[in-house]
PDB file of N, CA and C in Angstrom:
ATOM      1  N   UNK A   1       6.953  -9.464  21.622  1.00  0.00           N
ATOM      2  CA  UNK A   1       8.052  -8.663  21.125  1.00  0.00           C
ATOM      3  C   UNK A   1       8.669  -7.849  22.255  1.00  0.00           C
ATOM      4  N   UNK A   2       7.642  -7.671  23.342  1.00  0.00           N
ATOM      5  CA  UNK A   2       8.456  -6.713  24.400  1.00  0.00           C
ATOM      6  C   UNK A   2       9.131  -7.148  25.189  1.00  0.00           C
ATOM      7  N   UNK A   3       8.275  -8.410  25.372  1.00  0.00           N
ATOM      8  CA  UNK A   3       9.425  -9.543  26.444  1.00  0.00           C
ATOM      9  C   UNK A   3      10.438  -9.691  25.964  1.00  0.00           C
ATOM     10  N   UNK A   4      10.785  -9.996  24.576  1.00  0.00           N
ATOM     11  CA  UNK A   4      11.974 -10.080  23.970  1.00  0.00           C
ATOM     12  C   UNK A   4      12.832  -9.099  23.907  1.00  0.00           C
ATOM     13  N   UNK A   5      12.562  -8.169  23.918  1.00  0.00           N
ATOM     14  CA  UNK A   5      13.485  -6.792  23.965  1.00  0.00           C
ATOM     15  C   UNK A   5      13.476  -6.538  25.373  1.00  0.00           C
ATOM     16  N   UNK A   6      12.849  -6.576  26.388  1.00  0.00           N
ATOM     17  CA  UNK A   6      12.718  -6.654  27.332  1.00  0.00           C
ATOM     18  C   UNK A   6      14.535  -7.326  28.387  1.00  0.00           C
ATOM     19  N   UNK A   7      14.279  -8.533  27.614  1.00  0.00           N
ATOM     20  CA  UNK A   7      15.252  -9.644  28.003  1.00  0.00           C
ATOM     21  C   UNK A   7      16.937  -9.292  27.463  1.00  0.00           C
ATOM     22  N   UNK A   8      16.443  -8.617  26.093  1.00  0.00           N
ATOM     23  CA  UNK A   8      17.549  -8.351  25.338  1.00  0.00           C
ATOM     24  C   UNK A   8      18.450  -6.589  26.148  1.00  0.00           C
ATOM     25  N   UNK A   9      17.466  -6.268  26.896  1.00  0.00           N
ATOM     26  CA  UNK A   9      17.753  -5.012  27.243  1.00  0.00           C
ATOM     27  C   UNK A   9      18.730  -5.085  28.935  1.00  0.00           C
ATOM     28  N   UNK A  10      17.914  -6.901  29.539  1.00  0.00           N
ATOM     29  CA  UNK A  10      17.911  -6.750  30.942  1.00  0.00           C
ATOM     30  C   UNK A  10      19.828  -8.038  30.692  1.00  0.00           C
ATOM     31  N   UNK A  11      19.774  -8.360  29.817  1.00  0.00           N
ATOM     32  CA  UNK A  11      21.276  -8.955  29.258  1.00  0.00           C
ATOM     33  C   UNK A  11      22.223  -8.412  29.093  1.00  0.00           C
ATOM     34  N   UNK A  12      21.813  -7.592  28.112  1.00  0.00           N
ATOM     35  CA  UNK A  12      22.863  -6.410  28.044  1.00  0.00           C
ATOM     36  C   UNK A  12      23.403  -5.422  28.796  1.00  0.00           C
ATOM     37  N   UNK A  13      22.700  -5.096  29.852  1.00  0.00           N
ATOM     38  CA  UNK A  13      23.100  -4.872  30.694  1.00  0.00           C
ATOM     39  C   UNK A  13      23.785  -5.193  32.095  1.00  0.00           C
ATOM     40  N   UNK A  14      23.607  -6.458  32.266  1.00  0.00           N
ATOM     41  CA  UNK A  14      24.156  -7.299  32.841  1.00  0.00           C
ATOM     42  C   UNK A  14      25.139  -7.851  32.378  1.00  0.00           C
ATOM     43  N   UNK A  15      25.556  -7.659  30.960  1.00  0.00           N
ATOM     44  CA  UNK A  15      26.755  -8.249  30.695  1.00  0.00           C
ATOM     45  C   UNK A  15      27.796  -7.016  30.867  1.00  0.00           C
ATOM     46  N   UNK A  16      27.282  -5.897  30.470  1.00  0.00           N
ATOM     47  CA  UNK A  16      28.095  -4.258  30.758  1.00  0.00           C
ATOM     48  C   UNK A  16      28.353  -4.668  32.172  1.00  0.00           C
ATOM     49  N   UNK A  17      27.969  -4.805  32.804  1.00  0.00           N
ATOM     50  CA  UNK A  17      27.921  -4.540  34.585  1.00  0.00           C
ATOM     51  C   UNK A  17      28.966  -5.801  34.704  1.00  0.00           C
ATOM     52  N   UNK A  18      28.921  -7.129  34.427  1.00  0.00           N
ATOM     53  CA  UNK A  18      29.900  -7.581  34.514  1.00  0.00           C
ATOM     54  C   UNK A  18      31.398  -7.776  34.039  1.00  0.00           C
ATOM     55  N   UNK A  19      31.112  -6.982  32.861  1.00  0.00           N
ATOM     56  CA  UNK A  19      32.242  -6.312  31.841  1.00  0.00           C
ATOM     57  C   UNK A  19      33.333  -5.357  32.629  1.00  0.00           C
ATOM     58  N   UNK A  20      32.058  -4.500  33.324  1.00  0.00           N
ATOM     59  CA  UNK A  20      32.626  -3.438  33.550  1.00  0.00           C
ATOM     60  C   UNK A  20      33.467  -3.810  35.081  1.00  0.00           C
ATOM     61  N   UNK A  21      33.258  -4.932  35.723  1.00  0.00           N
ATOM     62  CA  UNK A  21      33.576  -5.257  37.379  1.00  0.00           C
ATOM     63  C   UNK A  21      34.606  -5.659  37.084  1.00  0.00           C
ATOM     64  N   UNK A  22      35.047  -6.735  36.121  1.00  0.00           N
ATOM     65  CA  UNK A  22      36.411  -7.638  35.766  1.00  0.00           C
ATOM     66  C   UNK A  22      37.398  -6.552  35.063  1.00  0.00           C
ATOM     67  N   UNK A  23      36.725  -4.976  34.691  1.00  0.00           N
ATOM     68  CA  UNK A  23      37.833  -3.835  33.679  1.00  0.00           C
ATOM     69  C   UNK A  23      38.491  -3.425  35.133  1.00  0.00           C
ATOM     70  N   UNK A  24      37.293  -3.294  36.216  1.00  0.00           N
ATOM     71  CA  UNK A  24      37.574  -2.185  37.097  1.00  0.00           C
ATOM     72  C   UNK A  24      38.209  -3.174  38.325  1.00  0.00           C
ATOM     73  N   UNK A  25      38.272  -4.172  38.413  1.00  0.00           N
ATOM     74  CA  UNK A  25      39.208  -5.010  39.211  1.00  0.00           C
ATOM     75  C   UNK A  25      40.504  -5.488  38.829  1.00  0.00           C
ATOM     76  N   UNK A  26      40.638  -5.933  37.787  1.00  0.00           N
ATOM     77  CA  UNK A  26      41.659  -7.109  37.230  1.00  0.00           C
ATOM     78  C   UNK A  26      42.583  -5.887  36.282  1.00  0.00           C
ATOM     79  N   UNK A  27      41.901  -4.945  35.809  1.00  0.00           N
ATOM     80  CA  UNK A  27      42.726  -3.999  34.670  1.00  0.00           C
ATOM     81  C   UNK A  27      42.735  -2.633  35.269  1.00  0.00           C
ATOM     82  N   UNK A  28      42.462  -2.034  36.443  1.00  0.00           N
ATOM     83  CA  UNK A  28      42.503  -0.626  36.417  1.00  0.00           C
ATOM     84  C   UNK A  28      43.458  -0.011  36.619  1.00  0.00           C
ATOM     85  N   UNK A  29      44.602  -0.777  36.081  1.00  0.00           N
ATOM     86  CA  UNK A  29      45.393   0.482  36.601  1.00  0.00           C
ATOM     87  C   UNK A  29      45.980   0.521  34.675  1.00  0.00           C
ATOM     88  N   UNK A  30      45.565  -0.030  33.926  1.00  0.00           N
ATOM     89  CA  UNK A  30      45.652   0.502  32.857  1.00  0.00           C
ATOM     90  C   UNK A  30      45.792   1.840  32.571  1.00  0.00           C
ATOM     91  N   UNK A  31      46.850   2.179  30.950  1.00  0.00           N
ATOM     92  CA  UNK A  31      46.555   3.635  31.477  1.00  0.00           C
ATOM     93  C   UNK A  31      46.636   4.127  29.713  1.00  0.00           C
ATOM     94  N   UNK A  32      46.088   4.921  29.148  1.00  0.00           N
ATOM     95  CA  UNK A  32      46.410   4.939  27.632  1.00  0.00           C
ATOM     96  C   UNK A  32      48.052   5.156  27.199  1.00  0.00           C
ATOM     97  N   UNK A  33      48.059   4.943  26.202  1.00  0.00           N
ATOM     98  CA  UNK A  33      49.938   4.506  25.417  1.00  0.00           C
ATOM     99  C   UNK A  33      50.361   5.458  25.653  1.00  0.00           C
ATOM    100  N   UNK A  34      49.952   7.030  25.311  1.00  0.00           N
ATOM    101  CA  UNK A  34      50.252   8.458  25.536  1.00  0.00           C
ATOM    102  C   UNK A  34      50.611   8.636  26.798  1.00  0.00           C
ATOM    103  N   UNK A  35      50.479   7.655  27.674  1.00  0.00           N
ATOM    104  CA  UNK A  35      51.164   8.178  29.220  1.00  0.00           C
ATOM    105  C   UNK A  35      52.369   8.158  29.683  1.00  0.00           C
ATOM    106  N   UNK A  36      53.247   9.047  30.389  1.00  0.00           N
ATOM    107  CA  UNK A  36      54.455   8.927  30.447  1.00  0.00           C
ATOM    108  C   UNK A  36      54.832   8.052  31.499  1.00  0.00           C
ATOM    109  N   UNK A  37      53.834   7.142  31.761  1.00  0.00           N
ATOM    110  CA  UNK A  37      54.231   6.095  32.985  1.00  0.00           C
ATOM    111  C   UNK A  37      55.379   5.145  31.843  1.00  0.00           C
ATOM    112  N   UNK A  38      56.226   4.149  33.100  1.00  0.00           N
ATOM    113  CA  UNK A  38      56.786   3.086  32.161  1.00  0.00           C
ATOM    114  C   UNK A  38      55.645   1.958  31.302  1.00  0.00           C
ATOM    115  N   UNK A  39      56.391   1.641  30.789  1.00  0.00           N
ATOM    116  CA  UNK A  39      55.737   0.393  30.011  1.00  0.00           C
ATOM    117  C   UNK A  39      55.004  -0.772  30.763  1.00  0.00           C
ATOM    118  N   UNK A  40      53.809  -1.020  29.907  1.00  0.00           N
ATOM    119  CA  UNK A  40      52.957  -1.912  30.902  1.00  0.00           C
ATOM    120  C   UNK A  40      52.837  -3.176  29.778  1.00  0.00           C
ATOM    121  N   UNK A  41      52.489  -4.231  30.630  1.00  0.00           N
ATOM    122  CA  UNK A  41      52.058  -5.334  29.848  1.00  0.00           C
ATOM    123  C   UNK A  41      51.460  -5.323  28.832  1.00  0.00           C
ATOM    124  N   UNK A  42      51.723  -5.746  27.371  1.00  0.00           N
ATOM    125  CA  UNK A  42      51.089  -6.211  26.436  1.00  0.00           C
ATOM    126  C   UNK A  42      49.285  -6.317  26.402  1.00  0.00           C
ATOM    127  N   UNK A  43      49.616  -7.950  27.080  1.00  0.00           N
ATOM    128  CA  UNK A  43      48.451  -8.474  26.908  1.00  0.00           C
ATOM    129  C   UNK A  43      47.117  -7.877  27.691  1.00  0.00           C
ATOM    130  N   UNK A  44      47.578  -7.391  29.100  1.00  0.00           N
ATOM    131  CA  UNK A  44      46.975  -6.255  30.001  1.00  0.00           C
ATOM    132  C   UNK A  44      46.658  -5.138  29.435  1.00  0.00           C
ATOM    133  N   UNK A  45      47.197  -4.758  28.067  1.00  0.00           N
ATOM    134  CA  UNK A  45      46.414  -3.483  27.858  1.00  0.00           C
ATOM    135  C   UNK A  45      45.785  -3.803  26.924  1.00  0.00           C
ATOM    136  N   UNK A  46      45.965  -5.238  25.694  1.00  0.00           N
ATOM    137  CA  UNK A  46      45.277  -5.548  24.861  1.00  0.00           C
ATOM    138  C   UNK A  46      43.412  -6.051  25.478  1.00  0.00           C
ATOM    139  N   UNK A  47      43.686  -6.790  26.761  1.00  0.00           N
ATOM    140  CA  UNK A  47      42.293  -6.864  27.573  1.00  0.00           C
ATOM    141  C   UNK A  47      41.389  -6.035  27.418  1.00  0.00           C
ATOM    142  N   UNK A  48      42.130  -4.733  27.817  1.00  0.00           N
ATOM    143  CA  UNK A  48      41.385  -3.272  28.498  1.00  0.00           C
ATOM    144  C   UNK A  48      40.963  -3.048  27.391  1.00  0.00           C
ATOM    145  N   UNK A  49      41.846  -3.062  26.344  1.00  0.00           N
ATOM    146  CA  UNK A  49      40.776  -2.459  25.058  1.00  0.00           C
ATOM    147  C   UNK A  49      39.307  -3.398  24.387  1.00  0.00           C
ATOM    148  N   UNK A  50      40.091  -5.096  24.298  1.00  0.00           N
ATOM    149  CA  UNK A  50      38.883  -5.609  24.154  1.00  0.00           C
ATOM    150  C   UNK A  50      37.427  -6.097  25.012  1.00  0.00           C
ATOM    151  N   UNK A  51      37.591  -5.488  26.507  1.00  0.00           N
ATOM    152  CA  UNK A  51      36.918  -5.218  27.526  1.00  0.00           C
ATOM    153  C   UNK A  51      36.065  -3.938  27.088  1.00  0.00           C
ATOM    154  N   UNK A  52      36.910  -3.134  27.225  1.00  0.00           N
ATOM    155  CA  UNK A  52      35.890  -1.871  26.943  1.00  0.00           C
ATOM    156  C   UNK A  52      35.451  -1.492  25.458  1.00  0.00           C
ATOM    157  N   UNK A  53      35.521  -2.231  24.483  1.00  0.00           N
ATOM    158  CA  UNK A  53      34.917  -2.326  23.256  1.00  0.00           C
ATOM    159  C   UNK A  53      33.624  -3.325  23.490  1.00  0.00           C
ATOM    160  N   UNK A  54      33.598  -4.171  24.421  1.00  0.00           N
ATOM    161  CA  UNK A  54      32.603  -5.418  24.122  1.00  0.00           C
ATOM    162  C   UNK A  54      31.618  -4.156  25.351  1.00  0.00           C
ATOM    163  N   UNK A  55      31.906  -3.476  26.548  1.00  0.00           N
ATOM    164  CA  UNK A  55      31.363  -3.112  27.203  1.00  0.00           C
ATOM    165  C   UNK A  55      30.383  -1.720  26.617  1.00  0.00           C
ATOM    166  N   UNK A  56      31.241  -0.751  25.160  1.00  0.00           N
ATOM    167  CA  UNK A  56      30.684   0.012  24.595  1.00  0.00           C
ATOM    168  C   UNK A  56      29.243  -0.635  23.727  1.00  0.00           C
ATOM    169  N   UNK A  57      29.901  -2.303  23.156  1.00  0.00           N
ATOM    170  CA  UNK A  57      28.626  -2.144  22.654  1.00  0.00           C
ATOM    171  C   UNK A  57      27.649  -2.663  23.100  1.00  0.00           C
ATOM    172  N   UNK A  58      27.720  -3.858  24.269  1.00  0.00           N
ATOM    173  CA  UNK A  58      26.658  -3.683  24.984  1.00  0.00           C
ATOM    174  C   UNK A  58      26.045  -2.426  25.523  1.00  0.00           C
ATOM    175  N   UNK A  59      26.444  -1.696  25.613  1.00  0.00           N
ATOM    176  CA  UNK A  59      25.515  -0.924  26.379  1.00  0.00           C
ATOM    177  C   UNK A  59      25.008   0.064  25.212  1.00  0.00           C
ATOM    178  N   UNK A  60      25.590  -0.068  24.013  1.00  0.00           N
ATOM    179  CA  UNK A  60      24.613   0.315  22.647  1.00  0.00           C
ATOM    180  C   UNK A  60      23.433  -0.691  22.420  1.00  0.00           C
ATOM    181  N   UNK A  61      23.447  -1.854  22.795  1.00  0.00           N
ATOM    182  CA  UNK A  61      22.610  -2.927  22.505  1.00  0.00           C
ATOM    183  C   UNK A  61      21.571  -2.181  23.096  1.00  0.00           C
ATOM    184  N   UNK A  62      21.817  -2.346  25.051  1.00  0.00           N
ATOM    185  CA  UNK A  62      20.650  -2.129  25.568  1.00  0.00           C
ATOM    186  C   UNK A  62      20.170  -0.576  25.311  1.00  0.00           C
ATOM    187  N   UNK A  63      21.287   0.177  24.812  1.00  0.00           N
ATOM    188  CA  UNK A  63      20.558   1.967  24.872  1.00  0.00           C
ATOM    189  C   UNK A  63      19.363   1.761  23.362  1.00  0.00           C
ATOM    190  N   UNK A  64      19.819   0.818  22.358  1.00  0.00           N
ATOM    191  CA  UNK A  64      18.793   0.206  21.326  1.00  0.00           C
ATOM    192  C   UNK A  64      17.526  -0.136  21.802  1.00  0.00           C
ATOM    193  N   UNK A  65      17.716  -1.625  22.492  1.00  0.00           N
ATOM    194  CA  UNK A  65      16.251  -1.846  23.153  1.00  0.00           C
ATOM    195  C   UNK A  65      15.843  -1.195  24.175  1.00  0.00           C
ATOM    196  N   UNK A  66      16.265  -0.518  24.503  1.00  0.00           N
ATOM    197  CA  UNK A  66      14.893   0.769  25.124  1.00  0.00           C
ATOM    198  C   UNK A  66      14.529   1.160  24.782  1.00  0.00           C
ATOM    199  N   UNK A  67      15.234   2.119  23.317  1.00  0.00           N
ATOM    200  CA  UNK A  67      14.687   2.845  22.614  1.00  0.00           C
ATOM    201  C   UNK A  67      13.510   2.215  21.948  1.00  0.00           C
ATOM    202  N   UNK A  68      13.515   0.963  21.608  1.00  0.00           N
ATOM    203  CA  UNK A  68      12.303   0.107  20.754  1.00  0.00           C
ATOM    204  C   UNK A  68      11.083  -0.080  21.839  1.00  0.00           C
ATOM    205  N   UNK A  69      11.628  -0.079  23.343  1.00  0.00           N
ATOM    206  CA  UNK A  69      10.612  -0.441  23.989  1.00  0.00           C
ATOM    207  C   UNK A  69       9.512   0.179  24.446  1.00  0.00           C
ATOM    208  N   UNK A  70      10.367   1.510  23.948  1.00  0.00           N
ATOM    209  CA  UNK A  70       9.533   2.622  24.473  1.00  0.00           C
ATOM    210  C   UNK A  70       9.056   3.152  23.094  1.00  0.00           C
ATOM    211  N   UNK A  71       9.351   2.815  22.186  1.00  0.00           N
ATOM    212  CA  UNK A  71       9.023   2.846  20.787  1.00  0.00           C
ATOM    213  C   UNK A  71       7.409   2.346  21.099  1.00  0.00           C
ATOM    214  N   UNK A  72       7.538   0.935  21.183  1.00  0.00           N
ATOM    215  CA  UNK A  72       6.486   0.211  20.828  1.00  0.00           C
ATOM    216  C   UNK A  72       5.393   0.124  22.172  1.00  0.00           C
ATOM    217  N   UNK A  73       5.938   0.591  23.231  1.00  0.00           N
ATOM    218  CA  UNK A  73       4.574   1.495  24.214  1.00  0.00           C
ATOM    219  C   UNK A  73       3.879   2.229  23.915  1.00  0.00           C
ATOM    220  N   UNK A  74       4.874   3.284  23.202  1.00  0.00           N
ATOM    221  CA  UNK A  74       3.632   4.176  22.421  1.00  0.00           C
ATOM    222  C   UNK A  74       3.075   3.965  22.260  1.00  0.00           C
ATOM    223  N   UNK A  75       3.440   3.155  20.648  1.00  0.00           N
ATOM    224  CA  UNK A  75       2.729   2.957  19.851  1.00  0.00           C
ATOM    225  C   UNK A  75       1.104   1.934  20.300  1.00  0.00           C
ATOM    226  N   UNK A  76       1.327   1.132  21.199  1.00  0.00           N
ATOM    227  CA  UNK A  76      -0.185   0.151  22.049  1.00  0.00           C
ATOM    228  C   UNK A  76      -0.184   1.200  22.626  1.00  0.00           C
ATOM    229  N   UNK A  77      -0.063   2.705  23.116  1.00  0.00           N
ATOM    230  CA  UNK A  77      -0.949   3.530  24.001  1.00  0.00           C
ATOM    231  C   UNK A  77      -1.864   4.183  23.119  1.00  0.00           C
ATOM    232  N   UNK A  78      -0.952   4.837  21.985  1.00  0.00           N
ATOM    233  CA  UNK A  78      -1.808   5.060  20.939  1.00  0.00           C
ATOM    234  C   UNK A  78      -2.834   4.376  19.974  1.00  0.00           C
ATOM    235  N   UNK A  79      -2.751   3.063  20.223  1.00  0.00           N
ATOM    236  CA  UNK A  79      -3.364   1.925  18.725  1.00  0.00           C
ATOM    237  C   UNK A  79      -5.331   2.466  20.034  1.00  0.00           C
ATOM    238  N   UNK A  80      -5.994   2.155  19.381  1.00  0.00           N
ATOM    239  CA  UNK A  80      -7.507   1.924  20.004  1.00  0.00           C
ATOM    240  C   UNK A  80      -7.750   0.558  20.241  1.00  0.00           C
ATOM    241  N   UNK A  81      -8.451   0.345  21.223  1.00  0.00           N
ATOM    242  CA  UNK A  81      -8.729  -1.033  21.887  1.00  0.00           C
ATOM    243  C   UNK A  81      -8.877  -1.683  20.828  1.00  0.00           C
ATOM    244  N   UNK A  82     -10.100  -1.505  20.160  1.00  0.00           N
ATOM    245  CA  UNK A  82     -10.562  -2.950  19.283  1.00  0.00           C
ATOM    246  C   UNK A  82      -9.530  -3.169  17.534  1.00  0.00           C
ATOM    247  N   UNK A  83      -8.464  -2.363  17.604  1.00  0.00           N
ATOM    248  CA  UNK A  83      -7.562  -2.335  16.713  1.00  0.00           C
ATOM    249  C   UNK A  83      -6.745  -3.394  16.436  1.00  0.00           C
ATOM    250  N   UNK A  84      -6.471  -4.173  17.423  1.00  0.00           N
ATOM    251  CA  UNK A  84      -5.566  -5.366  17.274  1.00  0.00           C
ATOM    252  C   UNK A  84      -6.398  -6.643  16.479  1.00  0.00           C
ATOM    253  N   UNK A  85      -7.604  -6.387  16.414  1.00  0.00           N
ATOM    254  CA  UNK A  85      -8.256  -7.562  15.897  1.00  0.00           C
ATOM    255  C   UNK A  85      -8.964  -7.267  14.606  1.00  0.00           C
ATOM    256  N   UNK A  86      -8.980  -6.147  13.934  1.00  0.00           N
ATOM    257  CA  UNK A  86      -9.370  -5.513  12.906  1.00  0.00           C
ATOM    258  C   UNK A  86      -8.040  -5.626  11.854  1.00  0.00           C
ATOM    259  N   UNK A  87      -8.119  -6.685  10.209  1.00  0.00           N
ATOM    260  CA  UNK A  87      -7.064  -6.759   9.747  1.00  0.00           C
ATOM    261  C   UNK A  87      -6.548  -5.160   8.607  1.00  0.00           C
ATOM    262  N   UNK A  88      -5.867  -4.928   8.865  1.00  0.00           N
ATOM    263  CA  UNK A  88      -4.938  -3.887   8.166  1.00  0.00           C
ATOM    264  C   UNK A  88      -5.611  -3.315   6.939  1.00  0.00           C
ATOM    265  N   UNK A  89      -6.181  -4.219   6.118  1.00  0.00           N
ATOM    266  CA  UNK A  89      -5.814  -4.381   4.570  1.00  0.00           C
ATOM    267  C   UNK A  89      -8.025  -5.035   4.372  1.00  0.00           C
ATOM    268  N   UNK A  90      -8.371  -4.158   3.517  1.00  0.00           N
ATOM    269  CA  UNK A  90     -10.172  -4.740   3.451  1.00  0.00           C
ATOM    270  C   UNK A  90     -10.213  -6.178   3.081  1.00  0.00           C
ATOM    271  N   UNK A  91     -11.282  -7.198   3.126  1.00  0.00           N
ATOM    272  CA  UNK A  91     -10.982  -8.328   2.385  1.00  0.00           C
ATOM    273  C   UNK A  91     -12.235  -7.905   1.232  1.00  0.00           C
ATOM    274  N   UNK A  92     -11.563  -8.082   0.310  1.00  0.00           N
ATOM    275  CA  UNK A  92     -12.504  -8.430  -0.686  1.00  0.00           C
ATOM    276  C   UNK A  92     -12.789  -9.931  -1.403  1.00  0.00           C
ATOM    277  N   UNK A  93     -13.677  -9.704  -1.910  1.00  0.00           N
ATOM    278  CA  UNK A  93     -14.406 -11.021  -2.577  1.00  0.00           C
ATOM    279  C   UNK A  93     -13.696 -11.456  -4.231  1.00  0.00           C
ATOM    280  N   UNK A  94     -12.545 -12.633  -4.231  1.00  0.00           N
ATOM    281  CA  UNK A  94     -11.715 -12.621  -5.105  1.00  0.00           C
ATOM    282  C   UNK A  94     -13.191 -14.179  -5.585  1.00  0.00           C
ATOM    283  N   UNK A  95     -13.091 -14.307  -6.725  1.00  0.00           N
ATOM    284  CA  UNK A  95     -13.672 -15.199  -7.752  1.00  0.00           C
ATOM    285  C   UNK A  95     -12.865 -16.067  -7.324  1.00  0.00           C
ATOM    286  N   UNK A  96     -13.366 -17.553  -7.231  1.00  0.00           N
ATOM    287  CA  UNK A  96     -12.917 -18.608  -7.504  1.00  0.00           C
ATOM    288  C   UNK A  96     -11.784 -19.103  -6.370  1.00  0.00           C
ATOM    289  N   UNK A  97     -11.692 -18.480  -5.060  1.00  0.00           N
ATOM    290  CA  UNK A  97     -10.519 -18.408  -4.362  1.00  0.00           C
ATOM    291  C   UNK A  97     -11.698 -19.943  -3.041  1.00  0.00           C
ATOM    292  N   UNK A  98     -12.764 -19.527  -3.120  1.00  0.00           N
ATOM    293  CA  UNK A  98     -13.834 -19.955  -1.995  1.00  0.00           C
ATOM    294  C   UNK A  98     -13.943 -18.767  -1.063  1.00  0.00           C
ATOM    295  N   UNK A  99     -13.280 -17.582  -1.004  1.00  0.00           N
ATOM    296  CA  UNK A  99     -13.881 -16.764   0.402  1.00  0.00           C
ATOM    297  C   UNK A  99     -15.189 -15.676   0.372  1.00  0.00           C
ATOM    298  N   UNK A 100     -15.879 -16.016   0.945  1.00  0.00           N
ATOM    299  CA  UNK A 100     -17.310 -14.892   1.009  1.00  0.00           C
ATOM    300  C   UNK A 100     -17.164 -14.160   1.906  1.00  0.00           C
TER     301      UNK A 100
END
């Protein structure tokens, strides 16, 4: 599970980082609508927004899996060694099932 979040954390961030190189090369001189500059391209500012929406939520993704990763460190710092092999729940002796 950690490798997996792990991976999911080391993606997401790498996709921000490349998100963020193609906003800050190809679009920066973008500027919000409220500016009294002249009028800018359409499609150039439609980019910037769907650039920096995909870049917000990656980097919610990965601010997520950290949070889980460090979630679930704890939690194996806290569990006791021989805990992982001890099941949850007692077994009892059901009639007629075969288990002793």
């Amino acid at each position: 599970m950690i490798r997996r979040l792990v991976f999911l954390l080391a993606t997401s961030l790498a996709s921000y980082g490349g998100f963020y190189l193609i906003y800050r090369f190809y679009l920066s001189d973008i500027v919000p609508v409220a500016s009294s500059e002249g009028p800018q391209s359409l499609w150039r500012f439609e980019a910037a927004f769907i650039l920096t929406a995909v870049m917000w939520v990656s980097l919610a993704v990965a601010v997520l899996a950290a949070i889980f990763i460090a979630l679930l460190l704890v939690r194996q710092a806290q569990r006791p060694q021989g805990a992982a092999t001890v099941p949850p729940w007692p077994r009892r002796k059901v009639p007629g099932s075969g288990l002793r």
